[in-house]
N, C-alpha and C. Protein backbone atom coordinates (compact mmCIF):
# COMPACT_ATOMS: atom_id res chain seq x y z
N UNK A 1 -75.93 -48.14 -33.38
CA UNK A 1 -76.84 -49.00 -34.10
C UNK A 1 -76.86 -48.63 -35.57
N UNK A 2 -76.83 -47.42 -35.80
CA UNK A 2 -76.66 -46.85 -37.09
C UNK A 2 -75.73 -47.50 -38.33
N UNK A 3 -74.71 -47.47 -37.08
CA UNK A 3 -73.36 -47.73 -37.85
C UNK A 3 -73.32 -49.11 -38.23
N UNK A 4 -73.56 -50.09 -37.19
CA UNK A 4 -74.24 -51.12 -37.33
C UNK A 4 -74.51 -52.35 -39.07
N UNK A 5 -75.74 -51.00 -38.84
CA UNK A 5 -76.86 -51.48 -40.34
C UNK A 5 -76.45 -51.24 -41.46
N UNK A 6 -75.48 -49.66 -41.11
CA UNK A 6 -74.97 -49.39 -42.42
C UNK A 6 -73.62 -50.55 -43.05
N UNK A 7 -72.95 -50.90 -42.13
CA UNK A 7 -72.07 -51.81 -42.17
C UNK A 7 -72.92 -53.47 -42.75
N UNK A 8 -73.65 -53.44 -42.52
CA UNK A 8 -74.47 -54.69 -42.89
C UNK A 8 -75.12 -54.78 -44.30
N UNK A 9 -75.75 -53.24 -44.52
CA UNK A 9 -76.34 -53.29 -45.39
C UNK A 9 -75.73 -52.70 -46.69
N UNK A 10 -74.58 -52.06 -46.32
CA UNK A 10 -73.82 -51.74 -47.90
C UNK A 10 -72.27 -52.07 -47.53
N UNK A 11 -72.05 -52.74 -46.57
CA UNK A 11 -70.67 -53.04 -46.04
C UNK A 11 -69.71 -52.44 -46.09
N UNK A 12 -69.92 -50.93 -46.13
CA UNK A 12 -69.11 -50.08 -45.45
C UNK A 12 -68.43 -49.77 -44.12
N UNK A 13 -67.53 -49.40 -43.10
CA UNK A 13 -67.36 -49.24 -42.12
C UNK A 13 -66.27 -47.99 -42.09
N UNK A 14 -66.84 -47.42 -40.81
CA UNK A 14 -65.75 -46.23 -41.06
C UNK A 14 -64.23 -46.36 -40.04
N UNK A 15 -63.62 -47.42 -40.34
CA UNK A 15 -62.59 -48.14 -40.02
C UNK A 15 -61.10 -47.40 -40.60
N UNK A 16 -61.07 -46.55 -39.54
CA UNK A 16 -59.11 -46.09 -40.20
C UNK A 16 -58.55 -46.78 -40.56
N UNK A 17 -57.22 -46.16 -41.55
CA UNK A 17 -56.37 -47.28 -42.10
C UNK A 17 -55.29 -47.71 -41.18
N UNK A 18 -55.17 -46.93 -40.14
CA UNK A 18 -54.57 -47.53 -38.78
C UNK A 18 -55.29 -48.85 -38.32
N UNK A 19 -56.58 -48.90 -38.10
CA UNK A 19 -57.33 -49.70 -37.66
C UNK A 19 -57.31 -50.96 -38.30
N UNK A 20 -57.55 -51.37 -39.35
CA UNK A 20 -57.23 -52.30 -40.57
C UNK A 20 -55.64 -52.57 -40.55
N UNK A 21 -54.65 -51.73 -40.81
CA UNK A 21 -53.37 -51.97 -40.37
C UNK A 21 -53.51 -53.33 -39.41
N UNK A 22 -53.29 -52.50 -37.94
CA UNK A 22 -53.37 -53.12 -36.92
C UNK A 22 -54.37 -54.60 -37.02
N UNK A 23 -55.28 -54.54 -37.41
CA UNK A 23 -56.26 -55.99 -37.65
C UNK A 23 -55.35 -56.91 -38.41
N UNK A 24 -55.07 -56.40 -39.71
CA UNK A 24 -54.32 -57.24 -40.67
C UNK A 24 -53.23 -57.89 -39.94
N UNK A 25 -52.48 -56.54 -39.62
CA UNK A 25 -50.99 -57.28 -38.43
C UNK A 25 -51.49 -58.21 -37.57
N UNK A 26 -52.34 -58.26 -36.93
CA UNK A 26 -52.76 -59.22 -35.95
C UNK A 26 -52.92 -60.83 -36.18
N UNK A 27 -53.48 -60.79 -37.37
CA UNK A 27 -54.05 -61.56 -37.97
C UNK A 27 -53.01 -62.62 -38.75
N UNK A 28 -51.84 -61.82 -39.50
CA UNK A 28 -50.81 -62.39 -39.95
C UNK A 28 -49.77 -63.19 -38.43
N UNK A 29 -49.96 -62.20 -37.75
CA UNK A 29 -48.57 -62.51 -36.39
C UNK A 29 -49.71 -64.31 -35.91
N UNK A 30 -51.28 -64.03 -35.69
CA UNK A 30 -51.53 -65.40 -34.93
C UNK A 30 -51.92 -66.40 -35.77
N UNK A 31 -51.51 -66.46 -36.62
CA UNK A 31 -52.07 -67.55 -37.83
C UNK A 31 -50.81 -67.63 -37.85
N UNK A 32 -49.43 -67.11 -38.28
CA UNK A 32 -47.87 -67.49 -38.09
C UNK A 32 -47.77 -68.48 -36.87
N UNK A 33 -48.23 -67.77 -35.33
CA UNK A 33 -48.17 -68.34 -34.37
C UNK A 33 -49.34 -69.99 -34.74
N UNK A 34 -50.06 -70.02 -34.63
CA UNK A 34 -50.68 -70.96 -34.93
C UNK A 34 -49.93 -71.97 -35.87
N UNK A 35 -49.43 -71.41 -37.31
CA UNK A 35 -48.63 -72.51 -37.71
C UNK A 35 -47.54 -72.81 -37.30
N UNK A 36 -46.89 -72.09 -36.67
CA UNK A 36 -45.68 -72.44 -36.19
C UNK A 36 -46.01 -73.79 -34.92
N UNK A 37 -46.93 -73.45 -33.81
CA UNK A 37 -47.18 -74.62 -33.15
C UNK A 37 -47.64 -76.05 -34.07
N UNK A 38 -48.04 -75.72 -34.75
CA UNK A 38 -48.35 -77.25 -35.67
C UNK A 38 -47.63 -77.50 -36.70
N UNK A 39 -46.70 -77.21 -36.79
CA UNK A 39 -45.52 -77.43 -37.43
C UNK A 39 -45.25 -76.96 -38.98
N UNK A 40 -45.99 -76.13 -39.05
CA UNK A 40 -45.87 -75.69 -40.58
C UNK A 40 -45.09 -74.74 -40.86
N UNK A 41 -44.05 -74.29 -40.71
CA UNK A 41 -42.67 -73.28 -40.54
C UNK A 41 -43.01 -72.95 -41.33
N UNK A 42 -42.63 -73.37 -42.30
CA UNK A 42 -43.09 -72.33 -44.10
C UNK A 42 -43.91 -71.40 -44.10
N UNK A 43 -45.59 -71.63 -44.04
CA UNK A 43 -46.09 -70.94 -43.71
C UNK A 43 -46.54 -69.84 -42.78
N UNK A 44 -45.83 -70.55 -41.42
CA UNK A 44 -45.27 -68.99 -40.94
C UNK A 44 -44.60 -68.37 -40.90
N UNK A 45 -43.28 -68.81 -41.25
CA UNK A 45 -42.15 -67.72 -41.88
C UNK A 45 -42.95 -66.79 -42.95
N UNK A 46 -43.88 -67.01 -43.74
CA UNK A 46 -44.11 -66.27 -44.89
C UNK A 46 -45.28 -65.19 -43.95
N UNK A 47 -46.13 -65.60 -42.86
CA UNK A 47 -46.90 -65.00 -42.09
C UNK A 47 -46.11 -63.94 -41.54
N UNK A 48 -45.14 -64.43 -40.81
CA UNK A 48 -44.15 -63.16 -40.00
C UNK A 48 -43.72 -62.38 -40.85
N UNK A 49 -43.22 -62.35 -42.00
CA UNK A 49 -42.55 -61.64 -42.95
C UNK A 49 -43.62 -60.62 -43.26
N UNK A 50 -44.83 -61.13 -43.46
CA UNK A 50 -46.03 -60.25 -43.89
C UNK A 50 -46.24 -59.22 -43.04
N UNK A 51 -45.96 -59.81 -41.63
CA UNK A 51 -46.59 -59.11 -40.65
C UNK A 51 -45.70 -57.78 -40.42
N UNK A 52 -44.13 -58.13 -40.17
CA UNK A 52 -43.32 -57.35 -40.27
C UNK A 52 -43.22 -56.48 -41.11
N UNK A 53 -43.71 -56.77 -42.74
CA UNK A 53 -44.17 -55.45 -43.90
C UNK A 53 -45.14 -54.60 -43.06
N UNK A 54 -45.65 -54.72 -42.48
CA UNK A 54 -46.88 -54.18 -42.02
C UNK A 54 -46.54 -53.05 -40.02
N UNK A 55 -45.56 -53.85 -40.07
CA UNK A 55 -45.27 -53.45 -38.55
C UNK A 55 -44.31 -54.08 -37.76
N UNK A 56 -43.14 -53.33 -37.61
CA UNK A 56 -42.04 -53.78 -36.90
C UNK A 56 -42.05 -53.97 -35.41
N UNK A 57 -42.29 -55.32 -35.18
CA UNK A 57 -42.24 -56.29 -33.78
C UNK A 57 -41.62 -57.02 -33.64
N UNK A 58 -41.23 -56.76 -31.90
CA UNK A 58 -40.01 -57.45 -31.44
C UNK A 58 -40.50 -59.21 -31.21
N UNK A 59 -41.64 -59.61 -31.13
CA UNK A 59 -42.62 -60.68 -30.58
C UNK A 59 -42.43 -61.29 -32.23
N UNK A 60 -42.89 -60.30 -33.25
CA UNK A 60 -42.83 -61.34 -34.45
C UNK A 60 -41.61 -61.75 -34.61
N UNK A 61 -40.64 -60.51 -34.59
CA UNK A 61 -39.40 -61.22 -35.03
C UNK A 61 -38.47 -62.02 -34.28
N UNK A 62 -38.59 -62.65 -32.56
CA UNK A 62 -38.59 -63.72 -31.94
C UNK A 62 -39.12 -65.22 -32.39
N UNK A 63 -40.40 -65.00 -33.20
CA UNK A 63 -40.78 -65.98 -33.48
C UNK A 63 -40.03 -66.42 -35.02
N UNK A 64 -40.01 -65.69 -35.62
CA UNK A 64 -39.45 -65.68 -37.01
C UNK A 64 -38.10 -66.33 -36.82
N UNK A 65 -37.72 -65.74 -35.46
CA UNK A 65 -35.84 -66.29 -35.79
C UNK A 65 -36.52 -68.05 -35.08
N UNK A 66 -37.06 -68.32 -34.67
CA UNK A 66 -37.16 -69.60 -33.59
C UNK A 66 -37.88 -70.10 -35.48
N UNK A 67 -38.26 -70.01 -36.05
CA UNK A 67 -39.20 -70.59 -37.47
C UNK A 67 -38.19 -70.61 -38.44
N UNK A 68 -37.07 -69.54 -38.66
CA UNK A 68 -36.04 -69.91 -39.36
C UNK A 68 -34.82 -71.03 -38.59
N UNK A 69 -35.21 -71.11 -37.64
CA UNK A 69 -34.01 -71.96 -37.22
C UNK A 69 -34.72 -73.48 -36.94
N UNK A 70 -36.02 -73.44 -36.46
CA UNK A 70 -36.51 -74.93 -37.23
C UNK A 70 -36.34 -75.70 -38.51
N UNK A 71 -36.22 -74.82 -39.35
CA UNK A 71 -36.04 -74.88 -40.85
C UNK A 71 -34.63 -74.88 -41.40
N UNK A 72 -33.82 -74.70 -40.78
CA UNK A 72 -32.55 -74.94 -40.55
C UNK A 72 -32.01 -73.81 -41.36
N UNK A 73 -32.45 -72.30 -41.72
CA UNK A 73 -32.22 -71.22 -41.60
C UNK A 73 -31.35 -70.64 -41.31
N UNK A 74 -29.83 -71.01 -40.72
CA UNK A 74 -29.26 -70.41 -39.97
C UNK A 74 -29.14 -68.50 -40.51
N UNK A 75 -28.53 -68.61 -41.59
CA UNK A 75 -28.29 -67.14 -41.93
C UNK A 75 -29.44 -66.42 -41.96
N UNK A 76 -30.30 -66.70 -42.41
CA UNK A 76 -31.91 -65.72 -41.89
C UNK A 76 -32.06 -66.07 -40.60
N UNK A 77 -31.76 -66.78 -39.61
CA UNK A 77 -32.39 -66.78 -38.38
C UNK A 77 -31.09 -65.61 -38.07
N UNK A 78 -29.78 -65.51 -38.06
CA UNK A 78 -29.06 -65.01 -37.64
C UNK A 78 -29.39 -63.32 -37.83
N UNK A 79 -29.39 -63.16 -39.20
CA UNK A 79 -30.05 -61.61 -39.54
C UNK A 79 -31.27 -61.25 -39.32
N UNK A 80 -32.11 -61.93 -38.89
CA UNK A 80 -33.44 -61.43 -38.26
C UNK A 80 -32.55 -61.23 -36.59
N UNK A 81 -32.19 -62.42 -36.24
CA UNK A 81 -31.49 -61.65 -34.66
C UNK A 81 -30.91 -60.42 -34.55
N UNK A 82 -29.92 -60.42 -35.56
CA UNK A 82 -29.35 -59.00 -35.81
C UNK A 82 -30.79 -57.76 -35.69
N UNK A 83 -31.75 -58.07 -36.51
CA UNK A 83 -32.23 -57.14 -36.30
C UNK A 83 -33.29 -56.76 -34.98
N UNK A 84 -33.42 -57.25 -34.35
CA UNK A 84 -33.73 -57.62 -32.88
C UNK A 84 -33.00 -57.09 -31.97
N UNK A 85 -31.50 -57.23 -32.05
CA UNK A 85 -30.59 -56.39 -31.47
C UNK A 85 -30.57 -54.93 -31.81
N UNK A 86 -30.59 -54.83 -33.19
CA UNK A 86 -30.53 -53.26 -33.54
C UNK A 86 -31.86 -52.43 -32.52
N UNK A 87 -32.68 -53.51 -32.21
CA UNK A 87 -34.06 -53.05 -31.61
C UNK A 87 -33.51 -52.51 -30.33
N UNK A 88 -33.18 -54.00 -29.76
CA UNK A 88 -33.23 -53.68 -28.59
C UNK A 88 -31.29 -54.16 -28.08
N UNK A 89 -30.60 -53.24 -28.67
CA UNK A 89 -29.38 -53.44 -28.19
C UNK A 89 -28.63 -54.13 -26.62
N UNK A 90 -29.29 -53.50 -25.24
CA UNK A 90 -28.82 -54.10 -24.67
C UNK A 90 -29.67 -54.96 -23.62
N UNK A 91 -30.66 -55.75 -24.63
CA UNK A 91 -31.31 -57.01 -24.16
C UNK A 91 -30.46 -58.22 -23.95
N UNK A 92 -30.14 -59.22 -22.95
CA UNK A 92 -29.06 -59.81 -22.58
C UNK A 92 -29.91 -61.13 -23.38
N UNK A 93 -30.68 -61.60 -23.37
CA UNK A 93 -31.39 -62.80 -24.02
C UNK A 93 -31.28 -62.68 -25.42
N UNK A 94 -31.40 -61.64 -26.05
CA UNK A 94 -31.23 -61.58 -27.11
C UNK A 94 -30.04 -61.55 -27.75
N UNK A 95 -29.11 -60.92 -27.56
CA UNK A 95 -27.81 -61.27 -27.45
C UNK A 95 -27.35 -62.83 -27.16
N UNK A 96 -27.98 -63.16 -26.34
CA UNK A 96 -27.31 -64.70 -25.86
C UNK A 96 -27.63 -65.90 -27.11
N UNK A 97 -29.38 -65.04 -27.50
CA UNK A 97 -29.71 -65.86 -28.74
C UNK A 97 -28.98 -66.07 -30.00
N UNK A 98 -28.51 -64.34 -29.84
CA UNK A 98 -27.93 -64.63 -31.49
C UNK A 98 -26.34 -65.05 -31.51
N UNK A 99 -25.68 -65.16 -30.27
CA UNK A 99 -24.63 -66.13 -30.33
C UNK A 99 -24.93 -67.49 -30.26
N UNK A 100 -25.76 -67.62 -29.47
CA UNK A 100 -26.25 -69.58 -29.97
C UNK A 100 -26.36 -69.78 -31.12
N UNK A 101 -27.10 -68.85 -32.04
CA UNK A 101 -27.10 -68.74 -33.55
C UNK A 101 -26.11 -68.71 -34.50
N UNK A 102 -25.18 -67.85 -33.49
CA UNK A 102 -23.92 -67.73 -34.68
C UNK A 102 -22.68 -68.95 -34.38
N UNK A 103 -23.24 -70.01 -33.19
CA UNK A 103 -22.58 -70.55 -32.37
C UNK A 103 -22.68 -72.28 -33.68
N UNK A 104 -24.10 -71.94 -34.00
CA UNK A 104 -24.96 -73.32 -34.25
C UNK A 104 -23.94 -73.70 -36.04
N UNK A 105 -24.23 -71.65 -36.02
CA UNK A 105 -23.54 -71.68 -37.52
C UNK A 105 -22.01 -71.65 -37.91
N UNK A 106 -21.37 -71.71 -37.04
CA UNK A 106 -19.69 -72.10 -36.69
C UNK A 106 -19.03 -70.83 -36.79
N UNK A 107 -19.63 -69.68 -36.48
CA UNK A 107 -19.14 -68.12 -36.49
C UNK A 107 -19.01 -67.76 -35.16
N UNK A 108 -17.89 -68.26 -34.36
CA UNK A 108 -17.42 -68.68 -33.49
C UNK A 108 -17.22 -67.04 -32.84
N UNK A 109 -16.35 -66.26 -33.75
CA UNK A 109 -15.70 -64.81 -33.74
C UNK A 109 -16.98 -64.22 -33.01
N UNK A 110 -18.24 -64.16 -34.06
CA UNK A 110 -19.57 -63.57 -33.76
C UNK A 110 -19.75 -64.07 -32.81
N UNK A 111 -19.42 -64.87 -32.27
CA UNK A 111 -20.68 -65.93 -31.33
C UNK A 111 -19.61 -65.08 -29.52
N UNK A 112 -18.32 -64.86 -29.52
CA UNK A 112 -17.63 -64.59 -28.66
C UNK A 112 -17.96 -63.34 -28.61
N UNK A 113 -18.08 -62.98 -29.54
CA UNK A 113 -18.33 -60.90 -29.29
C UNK A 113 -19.31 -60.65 -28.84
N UNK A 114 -20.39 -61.53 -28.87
CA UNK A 114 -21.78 -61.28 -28.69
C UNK A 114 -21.46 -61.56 -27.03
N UNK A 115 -20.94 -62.65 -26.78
CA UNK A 115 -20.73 -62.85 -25.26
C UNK A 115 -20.07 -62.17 -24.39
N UNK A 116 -19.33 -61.39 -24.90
CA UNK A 116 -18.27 -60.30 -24.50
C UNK A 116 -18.76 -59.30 -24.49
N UNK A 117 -19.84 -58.77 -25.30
CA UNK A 117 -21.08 -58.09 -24.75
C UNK A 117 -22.09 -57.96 -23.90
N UNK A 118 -22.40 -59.04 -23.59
CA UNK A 118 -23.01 -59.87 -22.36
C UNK A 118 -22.18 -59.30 -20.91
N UNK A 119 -20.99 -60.10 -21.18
CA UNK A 119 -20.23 -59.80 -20.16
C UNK A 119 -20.14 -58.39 -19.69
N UNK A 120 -19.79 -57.26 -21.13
CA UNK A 120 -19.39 -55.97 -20.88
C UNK A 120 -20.63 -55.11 -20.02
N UNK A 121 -22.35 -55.59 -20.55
CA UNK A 121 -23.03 -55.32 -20.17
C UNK A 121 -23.59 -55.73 -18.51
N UNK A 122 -23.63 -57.12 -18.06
CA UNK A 122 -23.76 -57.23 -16.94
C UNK A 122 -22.60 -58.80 -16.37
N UNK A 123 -21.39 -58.38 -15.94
CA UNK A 123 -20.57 -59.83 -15.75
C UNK A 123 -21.29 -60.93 -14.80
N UNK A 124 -22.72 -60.55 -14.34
CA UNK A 124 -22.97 -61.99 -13.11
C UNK A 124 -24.55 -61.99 -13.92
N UNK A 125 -24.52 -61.99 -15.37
CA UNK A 125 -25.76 -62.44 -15.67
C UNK A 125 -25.18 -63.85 -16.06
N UNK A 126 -24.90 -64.98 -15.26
CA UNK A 126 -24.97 -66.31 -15.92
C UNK A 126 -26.46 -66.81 -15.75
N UNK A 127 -27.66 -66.56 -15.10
CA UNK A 127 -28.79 -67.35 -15.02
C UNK A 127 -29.22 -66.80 -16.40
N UNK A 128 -29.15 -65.82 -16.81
CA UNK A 128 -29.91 -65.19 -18.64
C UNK A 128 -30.12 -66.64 -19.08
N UNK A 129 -29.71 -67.60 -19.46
CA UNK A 129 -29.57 -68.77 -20.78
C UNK A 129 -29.94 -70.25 -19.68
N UNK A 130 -30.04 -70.47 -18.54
CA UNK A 130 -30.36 -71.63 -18.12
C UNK A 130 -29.56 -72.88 -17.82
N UNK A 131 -30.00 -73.62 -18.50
CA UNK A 131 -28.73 -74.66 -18.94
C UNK A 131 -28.52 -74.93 -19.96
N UNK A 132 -28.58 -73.90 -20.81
CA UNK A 132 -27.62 -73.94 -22.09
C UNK A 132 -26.27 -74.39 -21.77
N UNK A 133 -25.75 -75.41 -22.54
CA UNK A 133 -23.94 -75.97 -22.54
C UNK A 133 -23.44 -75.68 -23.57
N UNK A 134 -22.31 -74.48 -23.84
CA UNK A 134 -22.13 -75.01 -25.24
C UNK A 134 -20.53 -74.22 -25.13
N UNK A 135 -19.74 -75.15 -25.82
CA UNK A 135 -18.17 -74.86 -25.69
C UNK A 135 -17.67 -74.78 -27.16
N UNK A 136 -16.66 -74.01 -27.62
CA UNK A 136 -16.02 -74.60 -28.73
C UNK A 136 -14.61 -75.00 -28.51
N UNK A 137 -14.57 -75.47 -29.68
CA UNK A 137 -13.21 -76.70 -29.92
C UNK A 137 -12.52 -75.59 -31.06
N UNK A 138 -11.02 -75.83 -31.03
CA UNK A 138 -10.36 -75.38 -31.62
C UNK A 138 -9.83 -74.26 -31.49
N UNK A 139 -9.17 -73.29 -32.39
CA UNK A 139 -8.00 -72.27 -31.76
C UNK A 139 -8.96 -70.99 -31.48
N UNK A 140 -9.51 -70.93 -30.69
CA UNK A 140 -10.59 -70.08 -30.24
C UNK A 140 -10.55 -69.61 -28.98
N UNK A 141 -11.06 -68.85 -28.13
CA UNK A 141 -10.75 -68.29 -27.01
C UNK A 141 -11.61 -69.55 -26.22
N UNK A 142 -11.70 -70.47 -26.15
CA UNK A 142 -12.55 -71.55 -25.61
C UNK A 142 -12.95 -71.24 -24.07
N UNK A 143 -11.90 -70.55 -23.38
CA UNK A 143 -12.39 -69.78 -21.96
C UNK A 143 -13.57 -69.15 -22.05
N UNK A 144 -12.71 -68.36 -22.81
CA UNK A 144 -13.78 -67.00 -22.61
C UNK A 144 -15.44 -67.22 -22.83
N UNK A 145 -15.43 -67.99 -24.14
CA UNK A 145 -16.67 -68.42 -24.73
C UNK A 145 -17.72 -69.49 -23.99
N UNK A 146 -16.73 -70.26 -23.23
CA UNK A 146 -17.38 -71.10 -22.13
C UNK A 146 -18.05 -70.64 -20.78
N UNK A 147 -17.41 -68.89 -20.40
CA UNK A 147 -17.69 -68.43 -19.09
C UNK A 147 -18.93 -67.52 -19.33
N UNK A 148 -18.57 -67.42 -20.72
CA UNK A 148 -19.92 -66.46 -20.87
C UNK A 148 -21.36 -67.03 -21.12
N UNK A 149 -21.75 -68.21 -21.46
CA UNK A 149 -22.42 -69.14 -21.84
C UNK A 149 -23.15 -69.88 -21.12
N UNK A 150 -22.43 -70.94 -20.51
CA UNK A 150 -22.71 -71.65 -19.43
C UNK A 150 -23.27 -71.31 -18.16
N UNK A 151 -24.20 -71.92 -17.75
CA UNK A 151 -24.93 -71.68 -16.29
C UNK A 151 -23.95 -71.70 -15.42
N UNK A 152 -24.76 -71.20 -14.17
CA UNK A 152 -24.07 -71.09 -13.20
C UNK A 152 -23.87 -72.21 -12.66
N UNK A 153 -24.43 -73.26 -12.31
CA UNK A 153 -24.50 -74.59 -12.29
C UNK A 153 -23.73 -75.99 -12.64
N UNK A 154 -22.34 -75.07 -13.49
CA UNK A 154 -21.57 -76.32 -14.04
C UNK A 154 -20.94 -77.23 -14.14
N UNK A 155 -20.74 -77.57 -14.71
CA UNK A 155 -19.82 -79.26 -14.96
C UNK A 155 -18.43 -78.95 -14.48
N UNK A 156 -17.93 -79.93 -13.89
CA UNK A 156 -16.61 -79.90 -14.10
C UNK A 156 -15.75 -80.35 -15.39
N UNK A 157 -16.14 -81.02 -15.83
CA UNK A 157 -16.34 -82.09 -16.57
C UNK A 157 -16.27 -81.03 -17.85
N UNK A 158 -16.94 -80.05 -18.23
CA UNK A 158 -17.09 -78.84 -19.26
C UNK A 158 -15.97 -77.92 -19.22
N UNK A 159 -15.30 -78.12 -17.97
CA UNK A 159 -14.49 -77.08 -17.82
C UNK A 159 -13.11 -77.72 -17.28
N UNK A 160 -13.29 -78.87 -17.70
CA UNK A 160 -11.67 -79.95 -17.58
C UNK A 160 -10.67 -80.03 -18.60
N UNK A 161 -11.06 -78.94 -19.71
CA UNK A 161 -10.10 -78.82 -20.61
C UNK A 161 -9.49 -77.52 -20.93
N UNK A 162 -10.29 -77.00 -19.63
CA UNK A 162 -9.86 -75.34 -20.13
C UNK A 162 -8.49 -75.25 -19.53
């Protein structure tokens, strides 16, 4: 109760700077989240960025790459993935993300290594990505990049040119 009044009445609080930290971070990550559902990317890209000065998260920087790539971001969505991986190296979703990323951005090389990582790490994770479809065209390992990718579920039709 003490603490209370004193907080009321000269607005002091005896609040660590951990404590405030952590508030501030909070505060930046759901107001990002918040704009990001209502469509204001900008402003939460600039929210996540804040938040991340403040405290390195794997949750902000998921959202950050999904806010740079609304925004059509590719190379910041791609190097925020990168750094997501450095996090958490052998997360298979994350990996899968940042070859869709490097996939979207025609870094085809990146986008196969990342899958070849996938592979190296677990060869019967095809459910990781869903029904993601995505093939490339041209002098590219187009196999390889198609087996690693694609659901388990597939087309023939996707795989009539391999």
């Amino acid at each position: 109760m003490a603490n209370f009044l004193k907080s009321l009445f000269f607005g002091e609080t005896d609040e660590s700077e951990e404590t405030k930290l952590n508030r501030n971070f909070d505060v930046l990550k759901y107001d990002g989240i918040k704009a990001l559902k209502i469509g204001k990317n900008t402003y939460a890209i600039r929210c996540f960025n804040e938040a991340l000065k403040l405290k390195e998260d794997v949750e902000v920087l998921e959202h950050l790459v999904g806010a740079y790539n609304r925004e059509d971001r590719m190379e910041e969505a791609i190097e925020t993935a990168g750094r997501l991986v450095d996090i958490e190296p052998d997360n298979i979703p994350v990996l899968l993300m940042r070859a869709n990323l490097n996939f979207m951005a025609e870094k085809y090389e990146a986008a196969i290594a990342d899958c070849n990582r996938v592979i190296a790490l677990d060869a019967t994770c095809w459910r990781c990505i869903g029904n993601d479809r995505l093939f490339v065209s041209g002098d590219y390992d187009k196999g390889g990049f198609c087996r690693s990718i694609v659901a388990e579920g597939r087309d023939d039709a996707v795989y009539s040119g391999l």
